[in-house]
PDB file of N, CA and C in Angstrom:
ATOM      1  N   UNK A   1     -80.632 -10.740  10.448  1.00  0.00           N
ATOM      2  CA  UNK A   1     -82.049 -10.462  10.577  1.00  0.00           C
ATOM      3  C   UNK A   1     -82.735 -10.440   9.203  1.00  0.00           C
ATOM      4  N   UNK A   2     -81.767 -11.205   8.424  1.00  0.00           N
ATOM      5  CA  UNK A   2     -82.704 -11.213   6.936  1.00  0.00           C
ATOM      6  C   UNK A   2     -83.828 -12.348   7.011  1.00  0.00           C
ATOM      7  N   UNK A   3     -84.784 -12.482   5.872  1.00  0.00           N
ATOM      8  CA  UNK A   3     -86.106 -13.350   5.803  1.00  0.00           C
ATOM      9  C   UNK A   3     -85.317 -14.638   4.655  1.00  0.00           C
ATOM     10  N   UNK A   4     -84.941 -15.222   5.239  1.00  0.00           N
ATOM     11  CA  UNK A   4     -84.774 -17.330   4.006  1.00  0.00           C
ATOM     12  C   UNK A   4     -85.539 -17.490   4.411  1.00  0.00           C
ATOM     13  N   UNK A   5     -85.817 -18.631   3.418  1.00  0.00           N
ATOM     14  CA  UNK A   5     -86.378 -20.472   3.385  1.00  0.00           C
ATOM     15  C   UNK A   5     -85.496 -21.213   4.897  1.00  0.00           C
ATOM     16  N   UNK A   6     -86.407 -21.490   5.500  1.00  0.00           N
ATOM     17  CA  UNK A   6     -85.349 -22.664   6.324  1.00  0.00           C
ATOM     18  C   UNK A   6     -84.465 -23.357   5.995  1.00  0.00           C
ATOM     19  N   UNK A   7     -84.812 -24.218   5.030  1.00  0.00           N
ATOM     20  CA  UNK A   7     -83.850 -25.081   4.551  1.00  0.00           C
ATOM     21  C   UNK A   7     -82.197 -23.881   4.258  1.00  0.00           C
ATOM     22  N   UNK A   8     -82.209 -23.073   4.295  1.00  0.00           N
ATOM     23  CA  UNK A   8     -81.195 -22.336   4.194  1.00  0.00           C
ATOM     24  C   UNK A   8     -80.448 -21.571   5.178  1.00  0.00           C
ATOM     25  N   UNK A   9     -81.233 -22.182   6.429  1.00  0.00           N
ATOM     26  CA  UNK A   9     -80.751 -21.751   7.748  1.00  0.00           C
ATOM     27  C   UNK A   9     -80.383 -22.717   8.728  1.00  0.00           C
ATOM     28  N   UNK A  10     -79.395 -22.734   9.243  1.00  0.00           N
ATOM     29  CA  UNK A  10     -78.596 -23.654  10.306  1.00  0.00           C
ATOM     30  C   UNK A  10     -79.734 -23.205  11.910  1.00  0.00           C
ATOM     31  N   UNK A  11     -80.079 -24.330  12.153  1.00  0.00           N
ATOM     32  CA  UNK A  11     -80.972 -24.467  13.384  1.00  0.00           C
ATOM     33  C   UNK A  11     -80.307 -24.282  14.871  1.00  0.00           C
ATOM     34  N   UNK A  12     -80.301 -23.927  15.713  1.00  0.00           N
ATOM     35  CA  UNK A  12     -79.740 -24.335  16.806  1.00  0.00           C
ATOM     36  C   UNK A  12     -81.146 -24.646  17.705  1.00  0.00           C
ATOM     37  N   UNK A  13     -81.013 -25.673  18.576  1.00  0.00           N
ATOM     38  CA  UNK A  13     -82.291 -25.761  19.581  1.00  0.00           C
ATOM     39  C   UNK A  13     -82.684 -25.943  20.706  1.00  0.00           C
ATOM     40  N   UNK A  14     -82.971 -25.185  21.218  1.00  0.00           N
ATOM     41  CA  UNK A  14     -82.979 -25.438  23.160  1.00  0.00           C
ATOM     42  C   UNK A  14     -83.669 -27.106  23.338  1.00  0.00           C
ATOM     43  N   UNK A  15     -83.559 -27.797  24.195  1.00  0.00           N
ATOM     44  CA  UNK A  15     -84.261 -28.749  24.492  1.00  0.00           C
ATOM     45  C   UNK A  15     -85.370 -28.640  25.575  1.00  0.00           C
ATOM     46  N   UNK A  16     -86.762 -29.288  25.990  1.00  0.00           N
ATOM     47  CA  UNK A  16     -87.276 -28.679  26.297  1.00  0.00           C
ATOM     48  C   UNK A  16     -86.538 -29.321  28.079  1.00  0.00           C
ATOM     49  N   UNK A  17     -85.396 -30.104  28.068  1.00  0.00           N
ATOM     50  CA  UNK A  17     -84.804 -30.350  29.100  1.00  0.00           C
ATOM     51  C   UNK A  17     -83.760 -28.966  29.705  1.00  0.00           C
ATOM     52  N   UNK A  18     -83.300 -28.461  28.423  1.00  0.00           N
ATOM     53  CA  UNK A  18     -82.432 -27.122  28.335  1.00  0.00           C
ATOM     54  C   UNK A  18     -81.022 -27.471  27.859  1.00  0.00           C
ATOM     55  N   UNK A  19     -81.192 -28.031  27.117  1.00  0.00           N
ATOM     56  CA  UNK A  19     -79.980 -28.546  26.241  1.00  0.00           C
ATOM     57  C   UNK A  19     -79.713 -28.068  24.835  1.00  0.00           C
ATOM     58  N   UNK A  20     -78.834 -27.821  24.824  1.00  0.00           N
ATOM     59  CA  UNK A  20     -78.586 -26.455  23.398  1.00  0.00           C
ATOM     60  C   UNK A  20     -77.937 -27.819  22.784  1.00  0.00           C
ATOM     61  N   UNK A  21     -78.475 -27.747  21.156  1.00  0.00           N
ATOM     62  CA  UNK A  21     -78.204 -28.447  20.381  1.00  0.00           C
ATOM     63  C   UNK A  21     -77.915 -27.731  18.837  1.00  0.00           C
ATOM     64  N   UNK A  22     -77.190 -28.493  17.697  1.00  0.00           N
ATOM     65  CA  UNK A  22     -77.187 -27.951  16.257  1.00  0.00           C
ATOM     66  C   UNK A  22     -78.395 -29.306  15.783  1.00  0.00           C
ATOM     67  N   UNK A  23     -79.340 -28.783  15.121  1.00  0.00           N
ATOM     68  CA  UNK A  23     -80.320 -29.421  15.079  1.00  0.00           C
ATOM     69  C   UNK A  23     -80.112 -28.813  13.055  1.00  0.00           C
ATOM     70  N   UNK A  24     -79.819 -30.118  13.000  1.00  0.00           N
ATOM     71  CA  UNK A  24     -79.783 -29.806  11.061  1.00  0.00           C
ATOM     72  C   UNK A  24     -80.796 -30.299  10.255  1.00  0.00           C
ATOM     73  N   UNK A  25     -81.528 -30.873  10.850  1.00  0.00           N
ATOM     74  CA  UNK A  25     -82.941 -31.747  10.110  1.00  0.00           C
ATOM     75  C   UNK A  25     -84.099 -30.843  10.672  1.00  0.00           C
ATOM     76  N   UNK A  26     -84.276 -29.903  11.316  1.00  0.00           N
ATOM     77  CA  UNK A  26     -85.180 -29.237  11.717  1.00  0.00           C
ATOM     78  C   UNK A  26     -86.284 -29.751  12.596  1.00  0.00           C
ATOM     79  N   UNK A  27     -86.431 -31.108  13.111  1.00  0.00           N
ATOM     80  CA  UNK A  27     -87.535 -31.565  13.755  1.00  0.00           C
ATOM     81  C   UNK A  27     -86.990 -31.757  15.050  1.00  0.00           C
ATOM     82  N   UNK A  28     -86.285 -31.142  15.907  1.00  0.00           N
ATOM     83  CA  UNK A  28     -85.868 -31.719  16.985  1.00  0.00           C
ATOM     84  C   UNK A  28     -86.866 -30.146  17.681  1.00  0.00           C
ATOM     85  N   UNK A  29     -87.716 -31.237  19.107  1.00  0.00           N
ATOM     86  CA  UNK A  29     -88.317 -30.812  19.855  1.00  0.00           C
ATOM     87  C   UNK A  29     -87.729 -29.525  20.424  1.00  0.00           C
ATOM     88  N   UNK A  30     -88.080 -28.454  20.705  1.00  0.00           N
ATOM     89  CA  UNK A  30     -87.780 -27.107  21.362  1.00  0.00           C
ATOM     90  C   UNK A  30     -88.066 -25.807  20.845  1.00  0.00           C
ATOM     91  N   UNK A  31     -87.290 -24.814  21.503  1.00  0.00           N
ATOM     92  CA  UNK A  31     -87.296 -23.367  20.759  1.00  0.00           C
ATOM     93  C   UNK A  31     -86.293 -23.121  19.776  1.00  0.00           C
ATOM     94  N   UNK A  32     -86.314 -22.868  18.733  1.00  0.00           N
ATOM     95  CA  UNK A  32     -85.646 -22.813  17.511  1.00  0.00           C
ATOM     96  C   UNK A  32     -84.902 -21.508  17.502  1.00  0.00           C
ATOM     97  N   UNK A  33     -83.763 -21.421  17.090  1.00  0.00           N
ATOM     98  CA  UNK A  33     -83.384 -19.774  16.676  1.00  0.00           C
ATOM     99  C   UNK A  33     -81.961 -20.330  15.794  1.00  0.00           C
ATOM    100  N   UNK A  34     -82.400 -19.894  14.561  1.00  0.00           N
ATOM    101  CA  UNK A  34     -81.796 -19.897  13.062  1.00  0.00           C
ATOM    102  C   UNK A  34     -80.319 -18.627  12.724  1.00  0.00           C
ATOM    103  N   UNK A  35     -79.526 -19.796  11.731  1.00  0.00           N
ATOM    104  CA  UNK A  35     -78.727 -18.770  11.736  1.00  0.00           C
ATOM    105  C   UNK A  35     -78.277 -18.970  10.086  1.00  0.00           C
ATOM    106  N   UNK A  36     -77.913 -18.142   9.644  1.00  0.00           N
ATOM    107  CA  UNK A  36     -77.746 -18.180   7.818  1.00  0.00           C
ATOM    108  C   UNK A  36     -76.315 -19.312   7.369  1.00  0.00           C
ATOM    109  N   UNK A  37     -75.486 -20.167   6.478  1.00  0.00           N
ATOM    110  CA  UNK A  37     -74.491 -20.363   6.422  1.00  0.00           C
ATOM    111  C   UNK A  37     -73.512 -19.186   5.927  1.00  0.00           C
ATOM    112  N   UNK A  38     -73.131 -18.493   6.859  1.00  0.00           N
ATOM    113  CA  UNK A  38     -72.215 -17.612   6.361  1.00  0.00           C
ATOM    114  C   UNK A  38     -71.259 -17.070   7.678  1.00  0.00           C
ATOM    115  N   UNK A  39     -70.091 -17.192   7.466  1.00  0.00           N
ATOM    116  CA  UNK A  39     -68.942 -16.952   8.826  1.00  0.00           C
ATOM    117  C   UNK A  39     -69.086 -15.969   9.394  1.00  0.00           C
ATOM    118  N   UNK A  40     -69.689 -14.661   8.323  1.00  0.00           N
ATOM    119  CA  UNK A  40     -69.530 -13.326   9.226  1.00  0.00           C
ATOM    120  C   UNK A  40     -71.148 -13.393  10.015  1.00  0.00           C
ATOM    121  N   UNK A  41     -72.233 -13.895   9.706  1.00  0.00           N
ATOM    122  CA  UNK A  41     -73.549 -14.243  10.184  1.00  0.00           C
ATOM    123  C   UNK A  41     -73.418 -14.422  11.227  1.00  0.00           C
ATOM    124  N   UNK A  42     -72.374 -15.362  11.757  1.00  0.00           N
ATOM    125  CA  UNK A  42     -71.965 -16.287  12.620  1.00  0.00           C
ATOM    126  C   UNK A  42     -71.075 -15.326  13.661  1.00  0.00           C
ATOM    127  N   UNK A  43     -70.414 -14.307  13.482  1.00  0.00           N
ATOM    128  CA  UNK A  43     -69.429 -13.846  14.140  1.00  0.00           C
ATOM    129  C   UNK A  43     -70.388 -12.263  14.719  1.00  0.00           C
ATOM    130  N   UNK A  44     -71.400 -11.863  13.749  1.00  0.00           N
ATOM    131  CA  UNK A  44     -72.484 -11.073  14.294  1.00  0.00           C
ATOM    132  C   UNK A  44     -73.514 -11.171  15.133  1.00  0.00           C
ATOM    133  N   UNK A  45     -73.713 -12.704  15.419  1.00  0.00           N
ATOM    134  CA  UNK A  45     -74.529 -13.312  16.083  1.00  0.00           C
ATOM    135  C   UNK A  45     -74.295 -13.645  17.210  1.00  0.00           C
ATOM    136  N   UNK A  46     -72.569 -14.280  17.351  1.00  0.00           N
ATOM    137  CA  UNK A  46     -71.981 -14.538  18.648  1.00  0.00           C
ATOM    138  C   UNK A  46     -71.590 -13.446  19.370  1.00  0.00           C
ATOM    139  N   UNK A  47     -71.497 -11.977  18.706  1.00  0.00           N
ATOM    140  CA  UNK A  47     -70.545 -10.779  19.180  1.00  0.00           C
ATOM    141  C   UNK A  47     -71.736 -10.626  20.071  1.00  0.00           C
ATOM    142  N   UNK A  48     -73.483 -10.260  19.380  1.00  0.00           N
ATOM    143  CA  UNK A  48     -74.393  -9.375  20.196  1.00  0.00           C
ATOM    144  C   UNK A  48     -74.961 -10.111  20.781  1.00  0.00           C
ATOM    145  N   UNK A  49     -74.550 -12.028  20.716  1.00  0.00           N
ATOM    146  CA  UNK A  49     -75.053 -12.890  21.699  1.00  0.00           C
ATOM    147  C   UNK A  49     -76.681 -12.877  21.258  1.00  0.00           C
ATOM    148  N   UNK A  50     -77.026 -13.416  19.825  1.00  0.00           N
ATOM    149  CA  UNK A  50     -78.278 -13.325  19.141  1.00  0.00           C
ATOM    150  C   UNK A  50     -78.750 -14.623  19.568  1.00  0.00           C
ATOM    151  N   UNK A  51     -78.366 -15.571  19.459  1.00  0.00           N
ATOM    152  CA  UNK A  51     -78.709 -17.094  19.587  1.00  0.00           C
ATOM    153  C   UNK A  51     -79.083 -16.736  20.955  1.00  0.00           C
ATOM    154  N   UNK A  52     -78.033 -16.888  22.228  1.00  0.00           N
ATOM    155  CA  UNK A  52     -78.189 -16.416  23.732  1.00  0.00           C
ATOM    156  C   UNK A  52     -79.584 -15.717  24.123  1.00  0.00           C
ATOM    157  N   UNK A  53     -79.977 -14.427  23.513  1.00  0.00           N
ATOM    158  CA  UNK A  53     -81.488 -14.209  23.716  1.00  0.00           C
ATOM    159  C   UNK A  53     -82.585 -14.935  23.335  1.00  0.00           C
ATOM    160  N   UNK A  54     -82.266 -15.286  21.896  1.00  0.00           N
ATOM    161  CA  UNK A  54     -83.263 -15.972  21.503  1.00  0.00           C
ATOM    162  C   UNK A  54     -83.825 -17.277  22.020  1.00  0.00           C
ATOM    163  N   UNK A  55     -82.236 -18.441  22.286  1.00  0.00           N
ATOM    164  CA  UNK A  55     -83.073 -19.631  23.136  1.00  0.00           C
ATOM    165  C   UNK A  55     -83.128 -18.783  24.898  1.00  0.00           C
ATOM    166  N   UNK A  56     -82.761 -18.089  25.110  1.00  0.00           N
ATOM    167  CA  UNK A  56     -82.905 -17.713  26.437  1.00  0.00           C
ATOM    168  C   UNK A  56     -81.743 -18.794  27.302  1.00  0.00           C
ATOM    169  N   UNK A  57     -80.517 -18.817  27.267  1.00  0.00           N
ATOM    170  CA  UNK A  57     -79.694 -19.634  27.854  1.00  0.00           C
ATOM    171  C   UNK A  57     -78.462 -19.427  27.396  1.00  0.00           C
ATOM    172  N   UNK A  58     -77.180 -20.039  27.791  1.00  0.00           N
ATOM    173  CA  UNK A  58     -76.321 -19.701  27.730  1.00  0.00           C
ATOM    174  C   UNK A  58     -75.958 -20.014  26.541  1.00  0.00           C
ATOM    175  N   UNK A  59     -74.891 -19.704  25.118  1.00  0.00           N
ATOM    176  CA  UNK A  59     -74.410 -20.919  24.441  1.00  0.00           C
ATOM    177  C   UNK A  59     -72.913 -21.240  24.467  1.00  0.00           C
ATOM    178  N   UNK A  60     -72.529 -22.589  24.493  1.00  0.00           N
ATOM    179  CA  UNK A  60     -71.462 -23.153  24.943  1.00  0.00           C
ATOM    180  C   UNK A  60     -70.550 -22.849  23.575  1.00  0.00           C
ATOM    181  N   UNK A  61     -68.846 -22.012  23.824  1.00  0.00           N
ATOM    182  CA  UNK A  61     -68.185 -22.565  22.441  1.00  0.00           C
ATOM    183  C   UNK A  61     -68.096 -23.413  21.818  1.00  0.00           C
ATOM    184  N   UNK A  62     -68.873 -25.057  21.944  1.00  0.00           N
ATOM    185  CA  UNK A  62     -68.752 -26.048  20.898  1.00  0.00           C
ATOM    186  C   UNK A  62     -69.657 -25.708  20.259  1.00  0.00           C
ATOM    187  N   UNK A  63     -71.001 -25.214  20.644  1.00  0.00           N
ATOM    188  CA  UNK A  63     -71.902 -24.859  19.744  1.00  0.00           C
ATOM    189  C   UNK A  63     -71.476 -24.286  18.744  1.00  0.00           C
ATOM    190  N   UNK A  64     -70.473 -23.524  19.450  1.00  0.00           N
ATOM    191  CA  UNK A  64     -70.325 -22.227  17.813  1.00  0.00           C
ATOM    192  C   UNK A  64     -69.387 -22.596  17.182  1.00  0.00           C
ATOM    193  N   UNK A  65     -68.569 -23.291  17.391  1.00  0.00           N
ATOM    194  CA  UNK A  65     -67.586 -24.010  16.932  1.00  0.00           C
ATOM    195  C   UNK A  65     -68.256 -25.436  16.120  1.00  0.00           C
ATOM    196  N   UNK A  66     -69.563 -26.240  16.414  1.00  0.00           N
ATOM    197  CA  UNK A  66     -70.075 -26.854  15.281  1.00  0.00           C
ATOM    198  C   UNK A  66     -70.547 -26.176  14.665  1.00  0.00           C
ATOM    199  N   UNK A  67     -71.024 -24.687  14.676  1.00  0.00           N
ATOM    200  CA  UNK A  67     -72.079 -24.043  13.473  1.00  0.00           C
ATOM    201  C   UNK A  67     -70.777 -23.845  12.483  1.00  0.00           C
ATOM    202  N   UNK A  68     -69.665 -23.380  12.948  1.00  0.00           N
ATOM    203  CA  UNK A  68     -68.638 -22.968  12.315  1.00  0.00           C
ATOM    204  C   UNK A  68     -67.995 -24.262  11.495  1.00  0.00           C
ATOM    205  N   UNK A  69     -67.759 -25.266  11.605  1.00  0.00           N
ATOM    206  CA  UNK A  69     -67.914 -26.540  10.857  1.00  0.00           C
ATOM    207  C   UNK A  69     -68.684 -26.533  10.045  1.00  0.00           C
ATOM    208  N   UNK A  70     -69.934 -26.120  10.055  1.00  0.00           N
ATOM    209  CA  UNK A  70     -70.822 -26.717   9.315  1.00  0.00           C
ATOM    210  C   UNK A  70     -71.058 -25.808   8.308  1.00  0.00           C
ATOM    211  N   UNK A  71     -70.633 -24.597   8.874  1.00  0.00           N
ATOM    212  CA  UNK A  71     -70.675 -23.286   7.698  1.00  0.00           C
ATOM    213  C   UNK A  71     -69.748 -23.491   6.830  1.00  0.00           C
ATOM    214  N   UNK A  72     -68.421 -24.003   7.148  1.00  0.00           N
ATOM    215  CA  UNK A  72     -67.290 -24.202   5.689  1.00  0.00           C
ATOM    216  C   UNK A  72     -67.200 -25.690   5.175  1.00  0.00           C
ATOM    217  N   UNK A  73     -67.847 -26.160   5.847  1.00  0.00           N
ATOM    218  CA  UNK A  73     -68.130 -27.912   5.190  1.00  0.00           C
ATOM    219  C   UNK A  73     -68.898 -27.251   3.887  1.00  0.00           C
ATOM    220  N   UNK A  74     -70.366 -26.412   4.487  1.00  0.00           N
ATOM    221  CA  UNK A  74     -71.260 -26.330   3.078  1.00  0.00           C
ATOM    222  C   UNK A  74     -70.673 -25.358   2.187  1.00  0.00           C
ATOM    223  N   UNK A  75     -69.889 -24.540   2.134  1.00  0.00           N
ATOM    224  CA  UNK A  75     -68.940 -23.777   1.500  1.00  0.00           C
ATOM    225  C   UNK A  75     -67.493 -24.365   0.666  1.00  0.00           C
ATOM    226  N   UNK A  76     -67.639 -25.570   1.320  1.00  0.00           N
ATOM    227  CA  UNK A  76     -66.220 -25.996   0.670  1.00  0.00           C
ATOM    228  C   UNK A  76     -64.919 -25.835   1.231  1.00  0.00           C
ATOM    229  N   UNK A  77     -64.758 -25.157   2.337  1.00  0.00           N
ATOM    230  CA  UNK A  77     -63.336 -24.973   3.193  1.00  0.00           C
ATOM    231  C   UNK A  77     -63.159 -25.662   3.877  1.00  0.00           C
ATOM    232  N   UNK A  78     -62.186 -26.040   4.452  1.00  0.00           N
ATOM    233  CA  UNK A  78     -61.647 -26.685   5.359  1.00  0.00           C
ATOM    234  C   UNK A  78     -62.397 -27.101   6.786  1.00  0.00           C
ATOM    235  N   UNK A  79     -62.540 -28.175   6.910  1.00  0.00           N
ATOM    236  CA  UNK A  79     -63.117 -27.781   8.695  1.00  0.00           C
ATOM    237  C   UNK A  79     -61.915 -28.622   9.710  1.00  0.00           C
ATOM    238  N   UNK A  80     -62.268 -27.742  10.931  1.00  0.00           N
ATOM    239  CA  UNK A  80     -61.291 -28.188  11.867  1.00  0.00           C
ATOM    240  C   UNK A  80     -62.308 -28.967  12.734  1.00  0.00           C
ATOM    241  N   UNK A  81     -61.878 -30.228  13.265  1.00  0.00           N
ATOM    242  CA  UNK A  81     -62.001 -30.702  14.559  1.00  0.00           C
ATOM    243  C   UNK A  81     -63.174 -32.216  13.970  1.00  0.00           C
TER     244      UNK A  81
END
């Protein structure tokens, strides 16, 4: 619940069909709800189901499993899959 720059926040985005997406360029049509690059961000977010309220829908484990890619790609660790 801290205040970035976008550009410093990983997008996820409902579609306005209802299709949950990782939206990394920021212009993809829908409701937006942002998440920081950082693993534990990521593991606080999935525990209280932050993304889930915010687009209002379910989110699928690949979702979180690409944010999680994309968080140690920009970090430099390893990514799986």
């Amino acid at each position: 619940m801290e205040m970035k720059p976008k550009k410093e926040l990983i997008r996820v985005v409902k579609s306005p069909e209802g299709e949950v997406s990782v939206d990394l360029k920021g212009k993809s049509a829908g409701r937006g709800a942002y998440i920081c690059y950082n693993l534990e961000c990521l593991e606080k977010a999935k525990k209280s189901k932050r993304i889930e309220k915010s687009l209002e829908t379910p989110i699928s484990e690949e979702i979180y499993s690409q944010i999680e890619n994309i968080i140690k790609k920009q970090s430099g660790g390893d990514v799986i899959g």
